[in-house]
Protein backbone atom coordinates (compact mmCIF):
# COMPACT_ATOMS: atom_id res chain seq x y z
CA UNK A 1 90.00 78.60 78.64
CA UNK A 2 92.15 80.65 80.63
CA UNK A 3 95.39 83.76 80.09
CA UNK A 4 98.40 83.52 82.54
CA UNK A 5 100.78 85.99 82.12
CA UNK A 6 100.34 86.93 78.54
CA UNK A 7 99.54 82.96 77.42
CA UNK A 8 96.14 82.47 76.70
CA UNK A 9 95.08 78.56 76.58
CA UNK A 10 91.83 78.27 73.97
CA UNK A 11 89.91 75.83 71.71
CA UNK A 12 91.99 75.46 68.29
CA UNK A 13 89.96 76.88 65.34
CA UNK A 14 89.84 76.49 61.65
CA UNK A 15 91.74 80.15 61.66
CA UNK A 16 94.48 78.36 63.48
CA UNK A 17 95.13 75.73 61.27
CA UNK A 18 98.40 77.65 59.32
CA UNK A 19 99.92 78.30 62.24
CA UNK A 20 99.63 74.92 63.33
CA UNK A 21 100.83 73.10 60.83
CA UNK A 22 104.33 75.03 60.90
CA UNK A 23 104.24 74.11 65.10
CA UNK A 24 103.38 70.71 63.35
CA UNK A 25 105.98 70.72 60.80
CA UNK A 26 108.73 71.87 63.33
CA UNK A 27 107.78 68.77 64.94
CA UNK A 28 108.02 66.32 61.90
CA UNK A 29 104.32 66.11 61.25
CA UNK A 30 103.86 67.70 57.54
CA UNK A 31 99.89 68.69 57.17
CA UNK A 32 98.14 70.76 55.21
CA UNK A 33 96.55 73.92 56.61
CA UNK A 34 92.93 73.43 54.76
CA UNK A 35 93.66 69.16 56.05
CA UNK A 36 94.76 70.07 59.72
CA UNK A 37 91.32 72.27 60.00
CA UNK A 38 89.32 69.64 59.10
CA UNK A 39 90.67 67.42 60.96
CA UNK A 40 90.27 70.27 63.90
CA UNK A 41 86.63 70.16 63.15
CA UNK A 42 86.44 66.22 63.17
CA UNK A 43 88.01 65.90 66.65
CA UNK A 44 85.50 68.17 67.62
CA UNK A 45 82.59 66.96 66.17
CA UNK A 46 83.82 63.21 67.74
CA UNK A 47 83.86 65.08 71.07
CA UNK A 48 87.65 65.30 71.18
CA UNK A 49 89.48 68.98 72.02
CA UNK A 50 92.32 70.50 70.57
CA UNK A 51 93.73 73.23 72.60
CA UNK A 52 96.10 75.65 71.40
CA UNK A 53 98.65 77.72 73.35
CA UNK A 54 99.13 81.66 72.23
CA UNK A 55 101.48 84.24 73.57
CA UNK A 56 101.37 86.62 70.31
CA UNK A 57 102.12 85.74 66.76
CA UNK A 58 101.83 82.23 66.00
CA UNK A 59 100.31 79.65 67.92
CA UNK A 60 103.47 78.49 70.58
CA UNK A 61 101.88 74.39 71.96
CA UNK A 62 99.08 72.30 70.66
CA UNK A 63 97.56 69.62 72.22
CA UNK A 64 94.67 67.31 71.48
CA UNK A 65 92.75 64.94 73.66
CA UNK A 66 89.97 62.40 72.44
CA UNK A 67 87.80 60.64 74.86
CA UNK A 68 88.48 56.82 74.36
CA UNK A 69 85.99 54.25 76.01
CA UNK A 70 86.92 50.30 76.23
CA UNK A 71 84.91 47.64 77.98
CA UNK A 72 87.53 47.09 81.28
CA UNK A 73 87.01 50.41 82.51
CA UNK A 74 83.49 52.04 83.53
CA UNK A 75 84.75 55.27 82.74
CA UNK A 76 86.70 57.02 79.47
CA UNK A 77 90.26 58.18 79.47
CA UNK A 78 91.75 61.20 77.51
CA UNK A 79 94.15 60.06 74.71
CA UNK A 80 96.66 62.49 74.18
CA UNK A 81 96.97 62.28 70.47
CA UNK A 82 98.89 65.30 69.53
CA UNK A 83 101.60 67.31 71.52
CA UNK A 84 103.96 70.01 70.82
CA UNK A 85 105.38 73.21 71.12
CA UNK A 86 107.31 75.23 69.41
CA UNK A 87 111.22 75.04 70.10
CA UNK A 88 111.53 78.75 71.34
CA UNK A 89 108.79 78.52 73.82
CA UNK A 90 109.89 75.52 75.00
CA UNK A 91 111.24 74.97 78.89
CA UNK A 92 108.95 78.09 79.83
CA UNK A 93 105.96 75.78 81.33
CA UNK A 94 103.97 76.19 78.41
CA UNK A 95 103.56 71.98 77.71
CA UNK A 96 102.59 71.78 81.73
CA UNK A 97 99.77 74.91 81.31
CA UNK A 98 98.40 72.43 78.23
CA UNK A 99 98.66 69.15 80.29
CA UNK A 100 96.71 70.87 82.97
CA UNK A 101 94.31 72.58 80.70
CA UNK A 102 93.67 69.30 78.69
CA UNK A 103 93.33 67.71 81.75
CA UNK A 104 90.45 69.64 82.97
CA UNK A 105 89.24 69.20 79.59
CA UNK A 106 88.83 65.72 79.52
CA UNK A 107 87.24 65.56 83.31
CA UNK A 108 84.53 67.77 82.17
CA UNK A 109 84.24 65.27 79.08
CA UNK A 110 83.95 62.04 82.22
CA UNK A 111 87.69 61.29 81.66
CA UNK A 112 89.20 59.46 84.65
CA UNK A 113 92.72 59.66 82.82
CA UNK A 114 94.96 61.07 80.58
CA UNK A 115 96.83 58.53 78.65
CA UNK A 116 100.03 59.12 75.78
CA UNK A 117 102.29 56.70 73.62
CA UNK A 118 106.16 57.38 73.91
CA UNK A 119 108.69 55.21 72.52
CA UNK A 120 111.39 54.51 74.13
CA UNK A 121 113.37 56.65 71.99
CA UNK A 122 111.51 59.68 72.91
CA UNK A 123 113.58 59.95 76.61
CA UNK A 124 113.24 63.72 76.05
CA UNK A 125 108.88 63.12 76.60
CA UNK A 126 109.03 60.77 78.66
CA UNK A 127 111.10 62.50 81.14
CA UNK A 128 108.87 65.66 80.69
CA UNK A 129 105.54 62.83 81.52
CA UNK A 130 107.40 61.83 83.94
CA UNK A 131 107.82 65.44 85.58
CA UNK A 132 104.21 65.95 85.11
CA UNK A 133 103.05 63.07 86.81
CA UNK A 134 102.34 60.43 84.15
CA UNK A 135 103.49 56.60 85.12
CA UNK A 136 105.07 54.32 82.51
CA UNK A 137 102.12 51.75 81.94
CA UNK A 138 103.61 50.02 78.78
CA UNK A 139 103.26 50.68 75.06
CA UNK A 140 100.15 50.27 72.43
CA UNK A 141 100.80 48.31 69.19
CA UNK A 142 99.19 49.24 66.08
CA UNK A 143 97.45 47.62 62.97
CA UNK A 144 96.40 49.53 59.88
CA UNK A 145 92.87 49.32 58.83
CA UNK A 146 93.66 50.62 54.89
CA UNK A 147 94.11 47.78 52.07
CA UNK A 148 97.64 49.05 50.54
CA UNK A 149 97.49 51.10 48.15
CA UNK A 150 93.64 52.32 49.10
CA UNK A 151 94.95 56.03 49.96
CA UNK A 152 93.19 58.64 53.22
CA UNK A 153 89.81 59.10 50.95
């Protein structure tokens, strides 16, 4: 997608997938590399994009965006479903370059909006949201779909 100033912003790949999942652990998320690039490929092939930020070494953001249509809106919006980056590179701009970059993303993919869940014990991303323009529209409620017991397979 693009390289500012030594950070290049590109599609995650399968060949990614290590790296992420250590910036995934670091962030409480515990994946499997040969899992995460799967799921990579899925989000893909469900026309969904994960982008990955790089100054050398290992990967230093992630972000992915899926296109989500519902019947009270004519167009799709961009659901942020994955965020982070790493704690060194963090308060360097790197999680703005990704909001920007999955932003275009999801306009070329007929997005009129980005859209993220936040608890409200997560003041530290919703203040960074906040900084980047996002407005507090609520929260989403969940329901799993699995019988207990009946495991990811």
């Amino acid at each position: 997608m693009g390289n500012r100033y030594g950070l290049e912003i590109r599609a995650a790949a399968g060949a990614d997938a290590a790296g992420l999942a250590a910036l995934l652990g670091e962030a409480g998320v515990t994946v499997g590399a040969a899992d995460l690039a799967a799921r990579l490929e899925a989000l893909q092939r469900d026309g969904g994009i994960a982008l990955v930020a790089v100054e050398w070494g290992p990967p230093s953001g992630l972000i992915a965006v899926a296109p989500v249509r519902t019947l009270d809106a004519p167009r799709p919006f961009g659901l942020i479903t994955g965020l982070a980056v790493a704690a060194e590179s963090r308060r360097r701009g790197i999680g703005r370059v990704l909001l920007k970059a999955a932003g275009r993303a999801a306009r070329q993919a007929g997005c009129d909006r980005l859209l993220l869940a936040a608890g409200p014990d997560q003041e530290a991303l919703r203040a960074f949201c906040a900084a980047a323009g996002f407005a507090d529209e609520g929260t989403m409620l969940a329901r799993p779909l699995l019988k207990r017991g009946a495991g990811d397979g």
